[in-house]
Protein backbone atom coordinates (compact mmCIF):
# COMPACT_ATOMS: atom_id res chain seq x y z
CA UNK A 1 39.17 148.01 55.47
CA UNK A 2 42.93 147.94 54.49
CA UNK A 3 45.77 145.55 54.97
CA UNK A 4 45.51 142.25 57.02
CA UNK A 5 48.74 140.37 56.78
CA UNK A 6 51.56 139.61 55.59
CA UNK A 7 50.62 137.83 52.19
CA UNK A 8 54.17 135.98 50.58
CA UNK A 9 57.71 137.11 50.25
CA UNK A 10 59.56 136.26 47.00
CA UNK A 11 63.22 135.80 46.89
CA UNK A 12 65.94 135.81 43.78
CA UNK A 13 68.35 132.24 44.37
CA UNK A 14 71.03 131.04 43.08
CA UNK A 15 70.32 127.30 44.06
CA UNK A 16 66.78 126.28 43.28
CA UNK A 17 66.97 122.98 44.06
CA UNK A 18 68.72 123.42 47.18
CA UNK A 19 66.42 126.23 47.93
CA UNK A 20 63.52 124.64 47.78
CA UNK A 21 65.21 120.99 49.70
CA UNK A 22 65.30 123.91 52.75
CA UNK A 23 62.17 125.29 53.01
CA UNK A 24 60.48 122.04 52.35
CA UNK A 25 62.74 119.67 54.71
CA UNK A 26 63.89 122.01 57.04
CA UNK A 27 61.10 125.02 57.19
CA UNK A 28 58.47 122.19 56.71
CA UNK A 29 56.65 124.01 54.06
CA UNK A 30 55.26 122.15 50.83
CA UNK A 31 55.25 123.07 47.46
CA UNK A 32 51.85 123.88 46.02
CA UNK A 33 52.99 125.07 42.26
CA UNK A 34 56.50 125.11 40.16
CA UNK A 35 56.17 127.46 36.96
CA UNK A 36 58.14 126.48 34.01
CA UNK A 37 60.73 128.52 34.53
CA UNK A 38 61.73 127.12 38.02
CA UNK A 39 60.42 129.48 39.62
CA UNK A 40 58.48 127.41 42.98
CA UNK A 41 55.21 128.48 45.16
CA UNK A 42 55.20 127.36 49.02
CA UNK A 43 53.02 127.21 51.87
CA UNK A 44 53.00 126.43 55.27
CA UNK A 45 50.63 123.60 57.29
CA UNK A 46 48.74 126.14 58.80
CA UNK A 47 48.10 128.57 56.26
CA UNK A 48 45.09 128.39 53.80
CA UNK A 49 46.40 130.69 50.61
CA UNK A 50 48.64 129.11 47.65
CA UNK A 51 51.75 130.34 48.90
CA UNK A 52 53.31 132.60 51.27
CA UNK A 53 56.93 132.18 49.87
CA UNK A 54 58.24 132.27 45.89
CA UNK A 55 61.54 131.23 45.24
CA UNK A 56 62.99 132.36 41.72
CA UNK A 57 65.93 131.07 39.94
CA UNK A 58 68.55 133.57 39.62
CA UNK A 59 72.40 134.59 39.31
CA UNK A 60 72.09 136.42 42.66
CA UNK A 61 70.48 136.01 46.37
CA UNK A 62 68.11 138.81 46.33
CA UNK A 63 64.51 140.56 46.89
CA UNK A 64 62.14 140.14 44.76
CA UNK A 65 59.35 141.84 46.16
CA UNK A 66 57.28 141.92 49.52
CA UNK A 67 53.32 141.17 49.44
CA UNK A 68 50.26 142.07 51.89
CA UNK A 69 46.72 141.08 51.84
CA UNK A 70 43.94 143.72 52.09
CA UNK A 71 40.73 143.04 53.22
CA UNK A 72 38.23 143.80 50.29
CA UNK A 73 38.78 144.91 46.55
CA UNK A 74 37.85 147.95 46.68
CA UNK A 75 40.44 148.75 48.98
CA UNK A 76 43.47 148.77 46.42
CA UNK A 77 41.83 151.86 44.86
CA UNK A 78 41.57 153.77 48.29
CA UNK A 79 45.12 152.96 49.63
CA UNK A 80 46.34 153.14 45.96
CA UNK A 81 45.06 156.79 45.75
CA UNK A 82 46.36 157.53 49.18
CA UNK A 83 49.96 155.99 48.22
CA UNK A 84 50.21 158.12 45.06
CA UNK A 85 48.81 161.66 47.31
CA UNK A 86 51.60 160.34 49.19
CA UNK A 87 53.93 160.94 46.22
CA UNK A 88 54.78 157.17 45.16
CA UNK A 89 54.28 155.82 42.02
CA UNK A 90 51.85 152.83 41.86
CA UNK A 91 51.46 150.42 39.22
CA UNK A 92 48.45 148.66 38.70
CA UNK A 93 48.74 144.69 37.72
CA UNK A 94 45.54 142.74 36.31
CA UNK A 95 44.55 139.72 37.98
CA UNK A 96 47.26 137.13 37.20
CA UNK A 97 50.06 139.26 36.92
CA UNK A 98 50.84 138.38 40.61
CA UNK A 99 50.89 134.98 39.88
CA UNK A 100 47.26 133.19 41.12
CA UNK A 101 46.14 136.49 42.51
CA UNK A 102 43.69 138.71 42.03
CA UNK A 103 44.73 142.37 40.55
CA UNK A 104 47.19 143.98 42.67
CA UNK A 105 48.84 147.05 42.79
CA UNK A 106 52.29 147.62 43.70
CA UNK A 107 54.98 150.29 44.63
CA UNK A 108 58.57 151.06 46.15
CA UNK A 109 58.75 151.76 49.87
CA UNK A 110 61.00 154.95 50.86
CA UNK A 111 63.31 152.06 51.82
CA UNK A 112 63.76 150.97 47.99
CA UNK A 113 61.88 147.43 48.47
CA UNK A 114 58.80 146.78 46.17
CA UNK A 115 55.53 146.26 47.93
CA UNK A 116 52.50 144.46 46.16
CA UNK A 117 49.09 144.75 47.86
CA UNK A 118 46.17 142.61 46.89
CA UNK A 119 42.96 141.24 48.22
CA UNK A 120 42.56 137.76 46.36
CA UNK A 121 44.64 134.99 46.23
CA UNK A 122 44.12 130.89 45.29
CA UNK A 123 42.59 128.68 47.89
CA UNK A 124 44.08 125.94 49.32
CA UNK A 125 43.00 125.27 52.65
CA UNK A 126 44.77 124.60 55.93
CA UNK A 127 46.51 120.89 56.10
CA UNK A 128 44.12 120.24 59.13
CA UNK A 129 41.09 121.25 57.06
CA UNK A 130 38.38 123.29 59.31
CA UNK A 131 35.89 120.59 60.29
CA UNK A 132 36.96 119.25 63.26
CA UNK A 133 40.18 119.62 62.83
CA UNK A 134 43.43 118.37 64.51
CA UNK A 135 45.73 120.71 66.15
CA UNK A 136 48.61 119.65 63.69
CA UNK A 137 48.31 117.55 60.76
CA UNK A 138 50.16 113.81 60.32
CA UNK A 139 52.42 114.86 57.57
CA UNK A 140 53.95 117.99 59.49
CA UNK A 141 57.36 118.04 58.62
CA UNK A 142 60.84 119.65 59.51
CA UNK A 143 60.45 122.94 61.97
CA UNK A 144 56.96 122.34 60.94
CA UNK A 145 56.39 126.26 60.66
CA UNK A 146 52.73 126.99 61.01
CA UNK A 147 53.41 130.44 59.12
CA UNK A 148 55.31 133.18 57.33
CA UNK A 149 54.61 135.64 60.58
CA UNK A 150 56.63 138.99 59.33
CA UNK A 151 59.30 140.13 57.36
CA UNK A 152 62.08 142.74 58.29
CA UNK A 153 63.37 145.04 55.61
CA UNK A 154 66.60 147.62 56.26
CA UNK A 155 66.66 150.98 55.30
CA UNK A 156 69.43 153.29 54.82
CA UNK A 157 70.81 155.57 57.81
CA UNK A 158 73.21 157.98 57.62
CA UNK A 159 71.97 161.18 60.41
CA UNK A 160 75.42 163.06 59.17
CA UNK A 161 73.52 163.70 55.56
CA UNK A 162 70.26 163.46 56.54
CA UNK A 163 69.14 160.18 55.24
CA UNK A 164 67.29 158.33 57.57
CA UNK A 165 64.82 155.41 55.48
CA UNK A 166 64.02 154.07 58.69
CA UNK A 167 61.98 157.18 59.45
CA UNK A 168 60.37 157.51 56.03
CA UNK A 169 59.42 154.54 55.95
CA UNK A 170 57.65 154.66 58.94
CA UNK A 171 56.19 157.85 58.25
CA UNK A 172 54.75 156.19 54.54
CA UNK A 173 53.84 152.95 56.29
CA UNK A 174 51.44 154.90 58.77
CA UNK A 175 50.19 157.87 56.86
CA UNK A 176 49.36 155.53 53.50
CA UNK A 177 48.70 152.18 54.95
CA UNK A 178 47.48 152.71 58.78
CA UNK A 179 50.43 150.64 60.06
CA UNK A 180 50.32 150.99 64.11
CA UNK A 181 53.82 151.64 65.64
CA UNK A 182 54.42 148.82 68.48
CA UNK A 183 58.33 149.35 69.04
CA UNK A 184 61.26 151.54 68.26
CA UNK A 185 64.72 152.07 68.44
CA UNK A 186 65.89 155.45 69.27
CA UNK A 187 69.60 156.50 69.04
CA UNK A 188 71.98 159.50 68.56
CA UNK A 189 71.86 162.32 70.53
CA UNK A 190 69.26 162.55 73.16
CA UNK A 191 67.83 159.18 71.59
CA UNK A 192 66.34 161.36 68.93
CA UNK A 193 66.67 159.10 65.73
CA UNK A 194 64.61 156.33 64.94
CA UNK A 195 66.95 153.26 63.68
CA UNK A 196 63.89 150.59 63.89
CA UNK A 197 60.41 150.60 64.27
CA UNK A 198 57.99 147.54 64.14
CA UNK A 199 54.65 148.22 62.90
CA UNK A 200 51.31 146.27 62.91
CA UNK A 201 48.39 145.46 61.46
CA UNK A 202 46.97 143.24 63.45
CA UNK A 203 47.33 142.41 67.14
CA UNK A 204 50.80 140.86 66.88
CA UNK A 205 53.84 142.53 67.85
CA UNK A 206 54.77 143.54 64.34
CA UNK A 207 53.86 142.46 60.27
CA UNK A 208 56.82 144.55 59.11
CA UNK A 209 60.04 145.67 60.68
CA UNK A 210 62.57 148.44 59.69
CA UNK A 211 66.10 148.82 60.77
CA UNK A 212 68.74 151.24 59.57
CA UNK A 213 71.56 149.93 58.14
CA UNK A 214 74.77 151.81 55.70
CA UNK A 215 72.44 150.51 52.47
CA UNK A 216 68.55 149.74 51.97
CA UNK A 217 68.09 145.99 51.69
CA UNK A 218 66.33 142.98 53.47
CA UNK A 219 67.03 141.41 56.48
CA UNK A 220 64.99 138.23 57.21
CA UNK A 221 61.86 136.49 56.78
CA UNK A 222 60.32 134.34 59.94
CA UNK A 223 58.07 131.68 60.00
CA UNK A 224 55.68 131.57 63.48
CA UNK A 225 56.33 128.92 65.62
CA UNK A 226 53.74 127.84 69.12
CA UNK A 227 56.28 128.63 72.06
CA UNK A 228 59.83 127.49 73.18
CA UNK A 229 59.73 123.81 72.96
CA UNK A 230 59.21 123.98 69.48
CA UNK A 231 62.08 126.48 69.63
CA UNK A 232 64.38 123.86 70.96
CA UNK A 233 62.73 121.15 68.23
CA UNK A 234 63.59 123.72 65.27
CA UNK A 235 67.51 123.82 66.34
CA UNK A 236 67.69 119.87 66.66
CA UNK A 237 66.39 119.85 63.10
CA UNK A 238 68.72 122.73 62.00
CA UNK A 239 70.93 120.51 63.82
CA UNK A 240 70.78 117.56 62.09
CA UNK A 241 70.68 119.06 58.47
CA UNK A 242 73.65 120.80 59.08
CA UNK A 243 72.12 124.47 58.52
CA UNK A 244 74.34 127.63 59.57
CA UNK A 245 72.99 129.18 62.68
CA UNK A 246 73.66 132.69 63.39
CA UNK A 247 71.70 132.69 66.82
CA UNK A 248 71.02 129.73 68.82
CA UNK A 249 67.63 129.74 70.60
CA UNK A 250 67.26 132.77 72.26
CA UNK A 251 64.50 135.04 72.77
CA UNK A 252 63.91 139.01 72.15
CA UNK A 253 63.89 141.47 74.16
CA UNK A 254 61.99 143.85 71.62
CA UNK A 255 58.28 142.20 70.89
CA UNK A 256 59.54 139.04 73.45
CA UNK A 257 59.88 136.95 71.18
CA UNK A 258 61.36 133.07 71.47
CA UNK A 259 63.89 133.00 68.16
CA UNK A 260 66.61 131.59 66.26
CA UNK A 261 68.34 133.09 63.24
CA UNK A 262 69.70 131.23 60.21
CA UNK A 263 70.62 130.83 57.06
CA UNK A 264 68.88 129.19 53.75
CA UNK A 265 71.52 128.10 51.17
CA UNK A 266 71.80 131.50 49.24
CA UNK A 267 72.54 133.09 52.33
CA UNK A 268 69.27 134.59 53.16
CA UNK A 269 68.72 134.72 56.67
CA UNK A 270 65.01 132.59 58.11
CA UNK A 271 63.46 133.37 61.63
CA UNK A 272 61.85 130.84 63.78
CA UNK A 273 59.75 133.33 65.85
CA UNK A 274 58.04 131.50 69.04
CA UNK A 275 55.23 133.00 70.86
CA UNK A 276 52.96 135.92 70.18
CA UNK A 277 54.69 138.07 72.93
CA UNK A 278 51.99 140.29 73.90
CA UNK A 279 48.43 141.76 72.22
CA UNK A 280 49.16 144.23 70.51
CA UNK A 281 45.89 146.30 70.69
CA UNK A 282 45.45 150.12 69.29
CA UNK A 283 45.43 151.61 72.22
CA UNK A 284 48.86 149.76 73.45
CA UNK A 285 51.51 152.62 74.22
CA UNK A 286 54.58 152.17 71.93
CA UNK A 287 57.33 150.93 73.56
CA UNK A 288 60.77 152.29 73.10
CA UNK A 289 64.55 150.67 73.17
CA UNK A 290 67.72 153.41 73.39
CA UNK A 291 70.63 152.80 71.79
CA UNK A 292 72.76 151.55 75.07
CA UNK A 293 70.22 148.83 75.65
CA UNK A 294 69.69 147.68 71.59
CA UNK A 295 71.84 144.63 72.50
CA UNK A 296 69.44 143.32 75.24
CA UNK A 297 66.22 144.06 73.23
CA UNK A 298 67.39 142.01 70.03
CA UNK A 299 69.98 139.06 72.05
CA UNK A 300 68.01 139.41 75.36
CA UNK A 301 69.38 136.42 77.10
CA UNK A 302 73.22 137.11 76.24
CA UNK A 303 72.59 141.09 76.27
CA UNK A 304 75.50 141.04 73.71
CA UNK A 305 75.91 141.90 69.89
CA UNK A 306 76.19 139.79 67.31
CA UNK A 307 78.12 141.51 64.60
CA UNK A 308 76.89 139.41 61.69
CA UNK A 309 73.11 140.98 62.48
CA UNK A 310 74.02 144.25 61.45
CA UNK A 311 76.69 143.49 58.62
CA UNK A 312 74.92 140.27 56.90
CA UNK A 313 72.18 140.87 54.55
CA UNK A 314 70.06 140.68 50.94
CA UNK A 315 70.29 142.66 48.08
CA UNK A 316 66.95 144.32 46.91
């Protein structure tokens, strides 16, 4: 019972067609459905659903909304109850009001992001079908993501006045939505305030990430890659399409993983994210970063901050 995965992410741009030119020829994705409006569905090769990303036309970069897949109907009344004993608001949407899926509900995170839930969503099948398949298809394309692996959203911290989203929202992620803690960053005076966690559903390292930052908003969304040479293959193609790079391959020091950061053409900030890092099973102690030593778990390999991580990010 409960959530699974991450289900899509849907974004606000300001350049459709140049949004969707660098998911499709850069990310590798393909789009499965374009609304009248503009507004365009994507998937990856290895993924089976309609879409994992949305991109709508808009005036501003910005996010829309942030969507996870629960395991059975039945269980958007139970974690829709235990959200609203939790003191949120939920709306309920019938099916098709999140476009090709079933009914959803949704809400607002302590961290001011909306978050839809729901357990049905169009079909489409992975590129490499399930019969005997291939390990990657012929038309793989681009990075060639095989995913969208996780998302990481930014709440508000200010310690001096008491605000501290990062907190509540791991607090409301847990207690509504039995999200495991895998990783956090402590800071402040005897390393006693949490400025990120990374939270699971699954065995991965993390399905959602919160950071503090001066003003909720949302940070980046990363597409799963197999290990480092594909690392290497995604920066020749960033490369080659000319695509600002904030971090050239690298890897993490928090959750291990192989990564490069950059930017679509609104200014949103992707992920490549190699490698699965480690298993991250219940019964896994959480693992915790201090605030001297936040540099070498997010730029492991050059141990040294880069100041556009912290001050560059989306509206929500």
């Amino acid at each position: 019972m409960g959530v699974t995965r991450i289900g899509h992410v849907a974004l606000r741009v300001m350049d459709i067609a140049a949004s969707v030119n660098h998911y499709t020829k850069v990310v590798g994705m393909d789009v499965t459905h374009r609304d009248s409006d503009g507004t365009t569905y994507l998937k990856c090769w290895d993924e089976w659903d309609k879409y994992s990303v949305v991109l709508k036309p808009s005036d501003r970069a910005q996010l829309d909304h942030i969507a996870y897949k629960v395991e059975n109907d039945a269980d958007l009344d139970v974690l829709g109850k235990r959200v609203a004993d939790a003191g949120v608001a939920v709306s309920k949407h019938a099916a098709g009001e999140l476009t090709f899926c079933g009914r959803s509900i949704s809400f607002m995170l302590p961290s001011g992001q909306r978050m839809y839930l729901f357990a049905q969503k169009d079909f489409l099948g992975k590129d490499v079908g399930v019969m005997n398949p291939d390990p990657w298809p012929d038309s793989r394309h681009g990075i060639g993501a095989h995913w969208l692996d996780h998302c990481l959203i930014l709440g508000e911290l200010n310690p001096e006045k008491g605000i501290n989203r990062v907190a509540d929202c791991h607090d409301f992620l847990k207690g509504a939505l039995d999200f495991r803690l895998t990783e956090q960053g402590m800071v402040g005076p005897n390393h006693s305030v949490m400025a990120a966690a990374f939270l699971t559903r699954t065995v991965k390292p993390h399905d959602i990430a919160i950071v503090g930052a001066p003003t909720n908003g949302f940070h980046h969304l990363s597409f799963f890659l197999d290990g480092w040479h594909d690392i290497l293959h995604a920066g020749d193609i960033l490369s080659k399409n000319r695509v600002k790079i904030e971090l050239l391959p690298s890897r993490h020091g928090i959750t291990r993983g192989e990564t490069i950061y950059f930017f679509d053409p609104n200014g949103i900030r992707n992920e490549t994210f190699g490698g699965l890092g480690y298993a991250a099973h219940p019964d896994m102690p959480v693992i915790t970063w201090v605030e001297e030593e936040m540099a070498r778990g997010i730029f492991y390999t050059a141990r040294e901050w880069v100041d556009s991580f912290s001050s560059a990010y989306t509206a929500v």
